[in-house]
N, C-alpha and C. Protein backbone atom coordinates (compact mmCIF):
# COMPACT_ATOMS: atom_id res chain seq x y z
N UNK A 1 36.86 120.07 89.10
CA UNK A 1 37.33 119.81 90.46
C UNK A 1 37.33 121.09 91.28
N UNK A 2 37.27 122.54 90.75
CA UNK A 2 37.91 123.51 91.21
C UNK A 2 36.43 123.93 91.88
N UNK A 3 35.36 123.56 91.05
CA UNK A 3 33.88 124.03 91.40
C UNK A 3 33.49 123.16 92.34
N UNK A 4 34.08 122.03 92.37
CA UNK A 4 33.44 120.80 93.35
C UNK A 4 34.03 121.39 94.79
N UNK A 5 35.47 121.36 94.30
CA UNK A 5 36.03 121.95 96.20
C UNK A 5 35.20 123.71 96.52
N UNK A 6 34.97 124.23 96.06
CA UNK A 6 34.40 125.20 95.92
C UNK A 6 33.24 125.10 96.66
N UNK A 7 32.27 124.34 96.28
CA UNK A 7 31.10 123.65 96.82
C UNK A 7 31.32 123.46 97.97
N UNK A 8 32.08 122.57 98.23
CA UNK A 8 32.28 121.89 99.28
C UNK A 8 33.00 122.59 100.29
N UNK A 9 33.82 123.84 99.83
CA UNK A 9 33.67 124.73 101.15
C UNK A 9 32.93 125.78 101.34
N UNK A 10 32.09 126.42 100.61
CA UNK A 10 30.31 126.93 100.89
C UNK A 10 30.09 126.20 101.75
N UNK A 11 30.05 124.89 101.78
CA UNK A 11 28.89 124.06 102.71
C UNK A 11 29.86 124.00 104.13
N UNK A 12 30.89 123.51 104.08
CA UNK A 12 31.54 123.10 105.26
C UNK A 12 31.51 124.79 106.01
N UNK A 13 31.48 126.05 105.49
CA UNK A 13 31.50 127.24 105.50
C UNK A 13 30.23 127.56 106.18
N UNK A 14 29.19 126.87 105.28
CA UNK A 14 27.75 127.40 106.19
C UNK A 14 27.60 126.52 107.44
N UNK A 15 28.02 125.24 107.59
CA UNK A 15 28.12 124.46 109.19
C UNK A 15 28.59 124.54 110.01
N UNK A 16 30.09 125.31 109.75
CA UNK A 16 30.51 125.78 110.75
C UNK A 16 29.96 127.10 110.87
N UNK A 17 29.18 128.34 110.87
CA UNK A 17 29.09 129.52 111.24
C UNK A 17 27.90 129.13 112.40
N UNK A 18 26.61 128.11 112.18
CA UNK A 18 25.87 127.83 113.07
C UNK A 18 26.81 126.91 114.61
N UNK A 19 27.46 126.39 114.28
CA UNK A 19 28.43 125.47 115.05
C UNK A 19 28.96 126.22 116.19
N UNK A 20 30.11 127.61 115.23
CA UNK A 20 30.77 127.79 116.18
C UNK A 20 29.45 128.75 117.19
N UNK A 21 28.70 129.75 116.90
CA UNK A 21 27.22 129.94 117.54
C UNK A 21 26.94 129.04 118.84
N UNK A 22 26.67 128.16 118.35
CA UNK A 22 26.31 127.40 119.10
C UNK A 22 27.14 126.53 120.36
N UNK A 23 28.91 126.96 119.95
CA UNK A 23 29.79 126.55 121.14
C UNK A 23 29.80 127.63 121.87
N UNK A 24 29.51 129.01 121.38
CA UNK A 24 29.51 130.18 122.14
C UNK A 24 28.16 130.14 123.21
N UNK A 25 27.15 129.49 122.92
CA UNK A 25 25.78 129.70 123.47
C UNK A 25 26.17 128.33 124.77
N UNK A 26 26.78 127.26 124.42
CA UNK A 26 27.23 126.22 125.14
C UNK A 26 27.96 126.57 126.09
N UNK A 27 28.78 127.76 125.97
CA UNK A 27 30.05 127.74 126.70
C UNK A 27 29.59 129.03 127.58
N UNK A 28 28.27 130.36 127.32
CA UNK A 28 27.46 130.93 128.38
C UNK A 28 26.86 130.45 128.76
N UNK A 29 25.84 129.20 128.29
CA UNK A 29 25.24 128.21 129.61
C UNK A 29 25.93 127.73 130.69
N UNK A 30 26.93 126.96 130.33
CA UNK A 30 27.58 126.60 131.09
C UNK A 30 28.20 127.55 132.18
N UNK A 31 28.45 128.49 132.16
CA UNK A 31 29.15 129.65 133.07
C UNK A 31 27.74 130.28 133.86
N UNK A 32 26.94 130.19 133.02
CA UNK A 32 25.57 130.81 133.91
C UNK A 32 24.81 129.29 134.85
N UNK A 33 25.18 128.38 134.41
CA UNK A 33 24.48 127.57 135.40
C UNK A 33 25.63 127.26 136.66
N UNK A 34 26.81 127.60 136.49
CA UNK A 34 27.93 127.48 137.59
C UNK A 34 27.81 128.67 138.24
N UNK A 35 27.42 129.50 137.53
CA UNK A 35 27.17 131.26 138.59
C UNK A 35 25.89 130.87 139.64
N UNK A 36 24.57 130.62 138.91
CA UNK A 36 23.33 130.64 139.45
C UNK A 36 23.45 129.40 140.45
N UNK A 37 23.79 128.17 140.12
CA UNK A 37 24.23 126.93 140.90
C UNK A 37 24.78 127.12 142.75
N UNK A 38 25.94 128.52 142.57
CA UNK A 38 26.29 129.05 143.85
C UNK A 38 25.42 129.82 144.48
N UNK A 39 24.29 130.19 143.86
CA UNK A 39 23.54 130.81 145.12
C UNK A 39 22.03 130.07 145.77
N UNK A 40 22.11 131.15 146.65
CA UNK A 40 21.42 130.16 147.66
C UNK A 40 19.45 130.58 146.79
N UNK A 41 19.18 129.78 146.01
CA UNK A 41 17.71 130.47 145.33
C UNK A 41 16.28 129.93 145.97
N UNK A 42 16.67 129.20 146.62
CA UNK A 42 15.59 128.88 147.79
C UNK A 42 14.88 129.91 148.42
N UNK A 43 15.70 131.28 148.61
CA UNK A 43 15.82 131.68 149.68
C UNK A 43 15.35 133.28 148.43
N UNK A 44 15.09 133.31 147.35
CA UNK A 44 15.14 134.43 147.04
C UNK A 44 13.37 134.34 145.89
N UNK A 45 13.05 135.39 146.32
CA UNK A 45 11.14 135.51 144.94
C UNK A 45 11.74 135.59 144.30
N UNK A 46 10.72 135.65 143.37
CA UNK A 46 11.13 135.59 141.55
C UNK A 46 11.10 136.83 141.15
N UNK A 47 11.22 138.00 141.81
CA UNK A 47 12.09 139.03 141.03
C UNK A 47 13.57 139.25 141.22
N UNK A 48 13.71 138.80 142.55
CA UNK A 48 15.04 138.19 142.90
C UNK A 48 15.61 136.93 141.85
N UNK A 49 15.17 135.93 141.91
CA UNK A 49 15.77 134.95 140.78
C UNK A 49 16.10 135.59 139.66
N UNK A 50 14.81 136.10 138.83
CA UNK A 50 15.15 137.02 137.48
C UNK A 50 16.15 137.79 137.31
N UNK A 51 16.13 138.46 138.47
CA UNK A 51 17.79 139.42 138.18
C UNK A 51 18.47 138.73 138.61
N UNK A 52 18.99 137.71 139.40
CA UNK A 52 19.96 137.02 139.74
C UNK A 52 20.76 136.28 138.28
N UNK A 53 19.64 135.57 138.01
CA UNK A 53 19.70 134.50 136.42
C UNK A 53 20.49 135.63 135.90
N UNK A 54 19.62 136.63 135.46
CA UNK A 54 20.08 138.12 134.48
C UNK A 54 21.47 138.37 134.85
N UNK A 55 21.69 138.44 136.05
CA UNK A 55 23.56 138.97 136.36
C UNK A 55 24.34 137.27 135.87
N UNK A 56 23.92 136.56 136.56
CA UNK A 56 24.80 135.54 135.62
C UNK A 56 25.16 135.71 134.42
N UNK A 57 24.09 135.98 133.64
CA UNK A 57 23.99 135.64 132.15
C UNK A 57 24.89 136.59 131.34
N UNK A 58 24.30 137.62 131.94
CA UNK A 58 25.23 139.02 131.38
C UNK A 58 27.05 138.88 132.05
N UNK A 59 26.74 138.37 132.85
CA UNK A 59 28.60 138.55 133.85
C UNK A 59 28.89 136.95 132.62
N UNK A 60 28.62 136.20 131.99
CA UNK A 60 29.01 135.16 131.12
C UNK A 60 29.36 136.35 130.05
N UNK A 61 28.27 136.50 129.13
CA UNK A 61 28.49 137.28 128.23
C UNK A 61 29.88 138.45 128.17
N UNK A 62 29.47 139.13 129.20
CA UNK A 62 30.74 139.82 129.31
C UNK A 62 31.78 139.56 129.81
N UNK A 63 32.13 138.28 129.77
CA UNK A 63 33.57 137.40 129.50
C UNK A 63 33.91 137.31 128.66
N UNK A 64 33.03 136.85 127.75
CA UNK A 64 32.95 136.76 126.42
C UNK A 64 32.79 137.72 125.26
N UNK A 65 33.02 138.96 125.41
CA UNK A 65 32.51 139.65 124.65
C UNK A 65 32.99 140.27 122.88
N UNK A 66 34.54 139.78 123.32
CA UNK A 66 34.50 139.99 121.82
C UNK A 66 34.45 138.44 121.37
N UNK A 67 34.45 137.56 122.02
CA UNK A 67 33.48 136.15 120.81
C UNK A 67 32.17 136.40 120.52
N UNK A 68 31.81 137.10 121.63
CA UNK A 68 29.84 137.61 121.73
C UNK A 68 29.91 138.20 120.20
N UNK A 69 30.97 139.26 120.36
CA UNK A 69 30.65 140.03 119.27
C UNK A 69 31.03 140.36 117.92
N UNK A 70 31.96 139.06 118.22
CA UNK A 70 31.86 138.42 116.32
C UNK A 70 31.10 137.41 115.72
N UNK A 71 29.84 136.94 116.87
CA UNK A 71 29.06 136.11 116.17
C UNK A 71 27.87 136.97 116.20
N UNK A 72 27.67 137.88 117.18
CA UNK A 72 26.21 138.60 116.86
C UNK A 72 26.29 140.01 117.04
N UNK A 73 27.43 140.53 116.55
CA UNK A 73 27.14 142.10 116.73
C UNK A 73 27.73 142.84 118.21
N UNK A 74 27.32 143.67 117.95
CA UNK A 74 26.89 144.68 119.22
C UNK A 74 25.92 144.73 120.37
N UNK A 75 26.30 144.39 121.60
CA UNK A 75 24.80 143.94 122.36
C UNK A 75 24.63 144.84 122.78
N UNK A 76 23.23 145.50 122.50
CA UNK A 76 22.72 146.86 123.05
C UNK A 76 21.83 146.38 124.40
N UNK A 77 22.18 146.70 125.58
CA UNK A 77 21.79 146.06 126.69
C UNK A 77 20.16 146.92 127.06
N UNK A 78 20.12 147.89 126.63
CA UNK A 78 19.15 148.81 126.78
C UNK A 78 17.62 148.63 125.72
N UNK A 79 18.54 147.46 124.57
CA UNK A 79 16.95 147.16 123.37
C UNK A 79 16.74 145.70 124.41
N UNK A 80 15.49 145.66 124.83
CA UNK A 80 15.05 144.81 126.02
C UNK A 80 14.44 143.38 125.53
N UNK A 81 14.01 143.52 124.11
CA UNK A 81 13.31 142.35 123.01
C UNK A 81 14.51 142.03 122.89
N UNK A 82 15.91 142.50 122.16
CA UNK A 82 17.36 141.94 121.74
C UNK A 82 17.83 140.90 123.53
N UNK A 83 17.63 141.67 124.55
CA UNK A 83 18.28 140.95 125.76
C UNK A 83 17.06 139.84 126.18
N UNK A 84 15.66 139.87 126.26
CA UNK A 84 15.29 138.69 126.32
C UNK A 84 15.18 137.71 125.18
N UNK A 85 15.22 138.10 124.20
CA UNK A 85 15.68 136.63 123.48
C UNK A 85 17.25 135.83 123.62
N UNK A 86 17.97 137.14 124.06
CA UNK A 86 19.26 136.27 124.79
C UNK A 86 19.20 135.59 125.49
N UNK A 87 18.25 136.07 126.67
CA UNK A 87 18.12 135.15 127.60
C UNK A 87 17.54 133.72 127.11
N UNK A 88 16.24 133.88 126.97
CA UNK A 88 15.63 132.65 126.19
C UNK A 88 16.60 131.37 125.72
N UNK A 89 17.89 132.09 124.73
CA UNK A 89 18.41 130.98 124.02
C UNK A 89 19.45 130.25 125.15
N UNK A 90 19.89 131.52 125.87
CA UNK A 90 21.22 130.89 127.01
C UNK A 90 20.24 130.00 127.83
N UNK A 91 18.72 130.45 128.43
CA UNK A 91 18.16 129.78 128.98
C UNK A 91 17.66 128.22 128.67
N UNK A 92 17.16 128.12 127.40
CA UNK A 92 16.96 126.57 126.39
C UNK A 92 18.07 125.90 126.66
N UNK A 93 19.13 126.37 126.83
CA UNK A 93 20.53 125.64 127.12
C UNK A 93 20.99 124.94 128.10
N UNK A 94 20.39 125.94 128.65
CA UNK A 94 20.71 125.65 130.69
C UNK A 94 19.94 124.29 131.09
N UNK A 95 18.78 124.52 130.68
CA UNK A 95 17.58 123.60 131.24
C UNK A 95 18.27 122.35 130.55
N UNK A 96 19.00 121.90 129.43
CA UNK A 96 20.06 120.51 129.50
C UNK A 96 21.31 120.46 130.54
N UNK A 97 21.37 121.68 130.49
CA UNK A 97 23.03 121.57 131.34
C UNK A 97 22.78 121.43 132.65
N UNK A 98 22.30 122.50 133.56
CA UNK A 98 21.72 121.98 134.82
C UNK A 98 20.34 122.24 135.28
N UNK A 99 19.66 120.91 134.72
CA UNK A 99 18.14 120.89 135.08
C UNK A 99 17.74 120.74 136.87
N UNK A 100 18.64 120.57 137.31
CA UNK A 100 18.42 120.15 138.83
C UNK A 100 18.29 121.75 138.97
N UNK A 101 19.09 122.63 138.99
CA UNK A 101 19.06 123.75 139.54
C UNK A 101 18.16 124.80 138.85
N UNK A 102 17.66 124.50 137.49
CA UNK A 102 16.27 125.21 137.19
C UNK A 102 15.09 124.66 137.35
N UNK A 103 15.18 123.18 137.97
CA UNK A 103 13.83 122.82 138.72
C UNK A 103 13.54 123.43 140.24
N UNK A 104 14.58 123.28 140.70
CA UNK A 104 14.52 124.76 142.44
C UNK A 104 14.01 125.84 141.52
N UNK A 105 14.17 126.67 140.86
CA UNK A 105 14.23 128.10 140.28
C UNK A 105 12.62 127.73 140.22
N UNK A 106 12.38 126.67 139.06
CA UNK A 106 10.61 126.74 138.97
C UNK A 106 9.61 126.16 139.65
N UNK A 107 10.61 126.04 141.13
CA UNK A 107 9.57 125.40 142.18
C UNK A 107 9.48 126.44 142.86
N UNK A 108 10.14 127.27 143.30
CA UNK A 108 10.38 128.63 143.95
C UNK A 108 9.44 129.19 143.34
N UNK A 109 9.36 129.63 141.91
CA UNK A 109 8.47 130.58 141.50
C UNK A 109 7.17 130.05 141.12
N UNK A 110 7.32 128.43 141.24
CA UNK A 110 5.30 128.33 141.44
C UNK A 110 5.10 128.57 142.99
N UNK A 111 5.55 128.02 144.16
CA UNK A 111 5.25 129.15 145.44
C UNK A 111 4.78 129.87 145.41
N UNK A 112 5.37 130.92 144.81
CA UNK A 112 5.33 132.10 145.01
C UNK A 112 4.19 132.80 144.52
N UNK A 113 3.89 131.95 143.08
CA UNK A 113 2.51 132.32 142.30
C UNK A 113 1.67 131.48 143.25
N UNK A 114 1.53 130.45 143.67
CA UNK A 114 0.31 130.43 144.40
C UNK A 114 0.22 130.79 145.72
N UNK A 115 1.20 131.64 145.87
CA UNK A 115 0.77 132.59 147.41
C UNK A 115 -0.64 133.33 146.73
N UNK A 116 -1.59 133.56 148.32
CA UNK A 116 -2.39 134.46 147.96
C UNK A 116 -1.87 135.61 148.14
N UNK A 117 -2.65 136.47 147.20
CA UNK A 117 -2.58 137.54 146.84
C UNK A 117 -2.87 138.60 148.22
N UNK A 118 -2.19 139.46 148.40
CA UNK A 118 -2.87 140.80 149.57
C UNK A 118 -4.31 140.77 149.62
N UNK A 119 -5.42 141.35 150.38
CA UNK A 119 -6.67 141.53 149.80
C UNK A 119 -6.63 142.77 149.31
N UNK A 120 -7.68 143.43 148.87
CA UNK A 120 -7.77 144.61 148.55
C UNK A 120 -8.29 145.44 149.21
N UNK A 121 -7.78 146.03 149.36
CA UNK A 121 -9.25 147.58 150.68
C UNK A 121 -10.24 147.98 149.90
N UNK A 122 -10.98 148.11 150.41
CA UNK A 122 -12.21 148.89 149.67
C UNK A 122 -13.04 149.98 150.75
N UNK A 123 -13.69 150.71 150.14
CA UNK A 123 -14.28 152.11 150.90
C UNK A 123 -15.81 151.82 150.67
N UNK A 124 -16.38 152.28 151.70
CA UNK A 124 -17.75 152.84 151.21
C UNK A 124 -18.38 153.86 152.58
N UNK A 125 -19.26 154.80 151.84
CA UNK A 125 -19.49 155.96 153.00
C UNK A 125 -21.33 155.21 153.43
N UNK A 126 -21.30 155.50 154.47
CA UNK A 126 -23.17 155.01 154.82
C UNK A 126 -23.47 154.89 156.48
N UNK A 127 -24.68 154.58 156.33
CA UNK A 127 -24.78 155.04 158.14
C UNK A 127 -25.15 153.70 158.86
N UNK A 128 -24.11 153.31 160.10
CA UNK A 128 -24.75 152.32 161.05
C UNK A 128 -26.08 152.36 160.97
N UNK A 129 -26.81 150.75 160.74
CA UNK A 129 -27.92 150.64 161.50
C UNK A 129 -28.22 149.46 162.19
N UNK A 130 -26.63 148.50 162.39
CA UNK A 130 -27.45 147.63 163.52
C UNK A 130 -25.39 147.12 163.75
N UNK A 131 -25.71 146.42 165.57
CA UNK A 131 -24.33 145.58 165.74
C UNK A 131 -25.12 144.38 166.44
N UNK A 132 -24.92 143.41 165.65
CA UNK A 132 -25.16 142.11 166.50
C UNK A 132 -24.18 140.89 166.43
N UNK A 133 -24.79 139.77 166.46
CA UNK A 133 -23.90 138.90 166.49
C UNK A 133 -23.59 138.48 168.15
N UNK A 134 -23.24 136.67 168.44
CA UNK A 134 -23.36 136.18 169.11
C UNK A 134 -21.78 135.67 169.58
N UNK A 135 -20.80 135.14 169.11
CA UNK A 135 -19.47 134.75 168.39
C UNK A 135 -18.93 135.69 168.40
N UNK A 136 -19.61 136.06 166.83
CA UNK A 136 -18.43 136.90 166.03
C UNK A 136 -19.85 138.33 165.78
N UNK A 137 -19.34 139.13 165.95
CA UNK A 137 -19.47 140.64 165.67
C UNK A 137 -20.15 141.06 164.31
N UNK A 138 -21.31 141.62 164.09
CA UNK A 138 -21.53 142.08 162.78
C UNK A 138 -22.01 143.05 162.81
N UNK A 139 -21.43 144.12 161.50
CA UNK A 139 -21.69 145.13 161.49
C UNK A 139 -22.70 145.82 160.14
N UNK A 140 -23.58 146.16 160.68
CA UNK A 140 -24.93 146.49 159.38
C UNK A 140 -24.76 148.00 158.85
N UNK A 141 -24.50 148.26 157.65
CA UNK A 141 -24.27 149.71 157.04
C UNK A 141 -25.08 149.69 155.65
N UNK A 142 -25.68 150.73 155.85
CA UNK A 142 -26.77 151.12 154.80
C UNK A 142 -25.75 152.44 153.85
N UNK A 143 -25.58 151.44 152.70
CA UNK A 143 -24.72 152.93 152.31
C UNK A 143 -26.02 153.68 151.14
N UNK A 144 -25.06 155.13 150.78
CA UNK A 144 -25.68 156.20 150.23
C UNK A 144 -26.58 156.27 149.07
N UNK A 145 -26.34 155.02 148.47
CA UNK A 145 -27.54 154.05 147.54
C UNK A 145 -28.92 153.16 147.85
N UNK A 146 -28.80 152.95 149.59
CA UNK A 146 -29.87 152.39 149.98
C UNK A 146 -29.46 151.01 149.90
N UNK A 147 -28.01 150.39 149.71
CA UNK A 147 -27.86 149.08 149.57
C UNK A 147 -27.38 148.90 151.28
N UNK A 148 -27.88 147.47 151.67
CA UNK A 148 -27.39 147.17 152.88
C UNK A 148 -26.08 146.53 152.84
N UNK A 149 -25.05 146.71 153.20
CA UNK A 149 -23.96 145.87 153.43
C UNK A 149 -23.74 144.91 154.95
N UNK A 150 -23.11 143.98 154.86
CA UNK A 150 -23.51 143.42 156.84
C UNK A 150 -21.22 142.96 156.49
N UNK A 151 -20.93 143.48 157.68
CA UNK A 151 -19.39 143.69 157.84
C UNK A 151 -19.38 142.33 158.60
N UNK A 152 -18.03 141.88 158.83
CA UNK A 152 -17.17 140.89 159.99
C UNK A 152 -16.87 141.65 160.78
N UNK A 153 -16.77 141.80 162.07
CA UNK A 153 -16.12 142.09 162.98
C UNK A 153 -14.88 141.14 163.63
N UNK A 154 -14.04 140.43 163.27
CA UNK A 154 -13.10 139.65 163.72
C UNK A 154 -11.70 140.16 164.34
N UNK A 155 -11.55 141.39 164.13
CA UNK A 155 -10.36 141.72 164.80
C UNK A 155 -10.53 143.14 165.22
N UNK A 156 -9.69 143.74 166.04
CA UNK A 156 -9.49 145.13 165.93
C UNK A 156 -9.30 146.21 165.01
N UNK A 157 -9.86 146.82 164.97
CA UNK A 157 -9.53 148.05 163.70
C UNK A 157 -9.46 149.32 164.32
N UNK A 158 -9.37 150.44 163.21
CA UNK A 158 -9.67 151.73 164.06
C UNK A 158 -11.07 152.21 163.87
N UNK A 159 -11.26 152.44 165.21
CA UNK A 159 -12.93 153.31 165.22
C UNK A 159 -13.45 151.91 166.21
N UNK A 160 -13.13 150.88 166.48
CA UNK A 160 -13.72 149.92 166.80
C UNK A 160 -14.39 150.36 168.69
N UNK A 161 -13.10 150.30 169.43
CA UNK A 161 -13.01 151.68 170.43
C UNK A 161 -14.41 151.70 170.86
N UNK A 162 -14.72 152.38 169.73
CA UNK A 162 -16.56 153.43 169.72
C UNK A 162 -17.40 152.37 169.80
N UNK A 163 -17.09 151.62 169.09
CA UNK A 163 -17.90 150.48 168.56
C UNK A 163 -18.58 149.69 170.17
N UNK A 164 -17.52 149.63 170.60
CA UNK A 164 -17.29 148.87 172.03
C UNK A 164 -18.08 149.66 173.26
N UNK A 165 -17.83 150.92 173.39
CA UNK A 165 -17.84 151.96 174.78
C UNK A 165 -19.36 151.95 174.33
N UNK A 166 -19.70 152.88 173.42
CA UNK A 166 -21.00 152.99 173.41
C UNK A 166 -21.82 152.46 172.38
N UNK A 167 -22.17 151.79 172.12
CA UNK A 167 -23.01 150.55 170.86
C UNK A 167 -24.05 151.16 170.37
N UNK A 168 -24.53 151.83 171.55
CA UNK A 168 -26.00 152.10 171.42
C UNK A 168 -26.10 153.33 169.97
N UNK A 169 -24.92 154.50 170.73
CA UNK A 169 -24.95 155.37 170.67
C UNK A 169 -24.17 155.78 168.76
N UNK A 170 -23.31 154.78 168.45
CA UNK A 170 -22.97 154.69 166.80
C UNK A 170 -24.46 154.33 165.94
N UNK A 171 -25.04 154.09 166.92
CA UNK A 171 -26.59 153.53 165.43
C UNK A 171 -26.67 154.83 164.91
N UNK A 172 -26.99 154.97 163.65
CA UNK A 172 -27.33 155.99 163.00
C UNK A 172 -26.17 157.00 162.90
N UNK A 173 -25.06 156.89 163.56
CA UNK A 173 -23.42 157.12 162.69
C UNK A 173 -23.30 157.44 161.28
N UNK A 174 -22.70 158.25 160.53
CA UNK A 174 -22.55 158.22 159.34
C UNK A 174 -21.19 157.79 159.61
N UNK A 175 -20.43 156.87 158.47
CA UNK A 175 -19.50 156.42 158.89
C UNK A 175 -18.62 156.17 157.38
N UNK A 176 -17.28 156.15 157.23
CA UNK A 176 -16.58 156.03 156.14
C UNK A 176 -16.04 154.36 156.53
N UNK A 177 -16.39 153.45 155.81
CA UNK A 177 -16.05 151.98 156.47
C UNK A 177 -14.90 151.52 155.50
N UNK A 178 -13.87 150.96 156.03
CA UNK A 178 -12.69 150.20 154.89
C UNK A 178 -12.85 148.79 155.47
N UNK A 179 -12.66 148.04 154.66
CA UNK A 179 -12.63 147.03 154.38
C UNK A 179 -12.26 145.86 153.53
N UNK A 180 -11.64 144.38 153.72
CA UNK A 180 -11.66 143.43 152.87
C UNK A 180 -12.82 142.82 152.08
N UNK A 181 -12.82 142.18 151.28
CA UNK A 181 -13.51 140.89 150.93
C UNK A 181 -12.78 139.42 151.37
N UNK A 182 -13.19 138.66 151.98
CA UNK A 182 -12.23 137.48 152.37
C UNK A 182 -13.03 136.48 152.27
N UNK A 183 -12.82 134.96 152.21
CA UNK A 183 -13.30 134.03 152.29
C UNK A 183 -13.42 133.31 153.65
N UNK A 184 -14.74 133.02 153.92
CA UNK A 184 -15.67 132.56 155.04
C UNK A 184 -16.30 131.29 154.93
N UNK A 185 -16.18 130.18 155.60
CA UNK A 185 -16.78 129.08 155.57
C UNK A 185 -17.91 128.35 156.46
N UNK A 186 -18.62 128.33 155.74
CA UNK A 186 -20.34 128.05 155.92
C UNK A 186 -20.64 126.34 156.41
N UNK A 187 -20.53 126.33 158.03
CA UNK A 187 -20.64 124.81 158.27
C UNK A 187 -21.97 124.02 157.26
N UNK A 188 -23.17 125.19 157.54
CA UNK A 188 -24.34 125.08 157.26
C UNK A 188 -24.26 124.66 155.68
N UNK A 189 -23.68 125.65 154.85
CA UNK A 189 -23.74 124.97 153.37
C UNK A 189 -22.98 124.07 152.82
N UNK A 190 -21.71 124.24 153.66
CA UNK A 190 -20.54 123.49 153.32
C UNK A 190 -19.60 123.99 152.19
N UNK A 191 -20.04 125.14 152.06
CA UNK A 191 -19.07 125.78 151.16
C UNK A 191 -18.19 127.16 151.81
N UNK A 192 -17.54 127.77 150.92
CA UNK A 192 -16.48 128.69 151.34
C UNK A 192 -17.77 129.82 150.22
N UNK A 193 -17.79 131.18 151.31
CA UNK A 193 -18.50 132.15 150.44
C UNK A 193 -17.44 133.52 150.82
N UNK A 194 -17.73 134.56 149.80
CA UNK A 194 -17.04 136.03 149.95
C UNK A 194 -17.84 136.64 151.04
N UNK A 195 -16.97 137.18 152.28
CA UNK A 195 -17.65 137.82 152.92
C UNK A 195 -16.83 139.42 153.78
N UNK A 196 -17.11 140.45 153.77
CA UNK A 196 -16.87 142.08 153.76
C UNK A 196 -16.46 141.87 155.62
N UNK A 197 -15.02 141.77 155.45
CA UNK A 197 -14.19 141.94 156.90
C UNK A 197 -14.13 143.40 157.55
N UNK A 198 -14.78 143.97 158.18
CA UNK A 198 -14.34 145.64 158.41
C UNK A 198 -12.92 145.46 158.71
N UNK A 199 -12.17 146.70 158.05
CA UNK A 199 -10.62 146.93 159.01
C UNK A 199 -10.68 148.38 159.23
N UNK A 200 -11.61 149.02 158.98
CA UNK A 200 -11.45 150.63 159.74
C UNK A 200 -13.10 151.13 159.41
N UNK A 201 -12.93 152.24 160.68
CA UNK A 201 -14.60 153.22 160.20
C UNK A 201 -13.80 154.34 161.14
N UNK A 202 -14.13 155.46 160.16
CA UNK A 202 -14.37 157.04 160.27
C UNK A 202 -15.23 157.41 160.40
N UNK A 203 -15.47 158.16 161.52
CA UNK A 203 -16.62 158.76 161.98
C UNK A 203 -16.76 159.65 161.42
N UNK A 204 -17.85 160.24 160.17
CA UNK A 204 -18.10 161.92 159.71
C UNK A 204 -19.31 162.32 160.54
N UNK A 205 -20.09 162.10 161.14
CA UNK A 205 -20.65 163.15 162.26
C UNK A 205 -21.29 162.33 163.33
């Protein structure tokens, strides 16, 4: 009998150590979805959300901290693998407790991922050799490889000025040109193609 009860509190021994774990992980969800719940996350990107979530989670925890830290130690806030798997588990939690308010959180941050991106600038050095265009403005540059490039003219830039006063007189310009790549749509093909927006030219002689 003495080995049987014995047994039998090993076991009741090993169910409760995951248990009580797991009322501790219940009871920081819960405090982190009543923290995050009060703010306004509509209104904030997702590096904003991330640390927002993050101060919840941690301002739970450190309510909790000596229950924190008789079920798992010492939380070293600075080992960054130890704090995102915290997050992770408080997070698995949340998404039962309040799914309404981490569906805003992951509608916010698909937004945000399908914003486009900035364009990129790009450089190239080479010399005017033609401005035409009927509409819209184009600008022809032969750069230092012998490749032709043909620019957009659609808005103002700097150097443009020149471009304007004397036309004639930039042909054969050596010129430092910045510029986008952007997307342009082709009634004629019916498609959307990449096409080189000027946003600046430097005059070198």
């Amino acid at each position: 009998m003495k080995m049987k009860n014995f047994l039998t509190f090993l076991l009741l021994l090993g169910l409760y150590m995951p248990l009580s774990a797991q009322d501790l992980m219940d009871k920081l969800a819960d405090e982190a979805c009543t923290c995050i719940s009060k703010k306004d996350v509509e209104k904030m990107d997702a590096d904003q959300l991330q640390m927002q979530l993050g101060f919840c989670i941690m301002e739970s925890v450190g309510a909790h901290a000596d229950e924190f830290q008789k079920q798992y130690g010492d939380l070293n806030f600075s080992d960054s693998d130890a704090m995102t798997k915290l997050g992770e588990q408080i997070g698995m939690k949340m998404a039962f407790k309040c799914p309404t308010v981490l569906m805003k959180m992951a509608s916010v941050q698909t937004e945000v991922a399908t914003m486009p991106a900035p364009g990129v600038v790009e450089e190239l050095t080479g010399t005017v050799k033609a401005i035409d265009g009927d509409e819209i403005a184009q600008v022809t540059v032969v750069d230092e490889s012998g490749r032709t490039h043909k620019f957009l003219w659609l808005r103002y830039f700097n150097g443009s000025d020149r471009f304007i006063s004397e036309p004639g007189k930039v042909i054969g310009s050596k010129v430092k040109v910045t510029f986008e790549t952007i997307e342009a749509y082709s009634p004629k093909a019916r498609e959307y193609y990449d096409r080189k927006e000027i946003r600046g030219v430097e005059f070198l002689r």
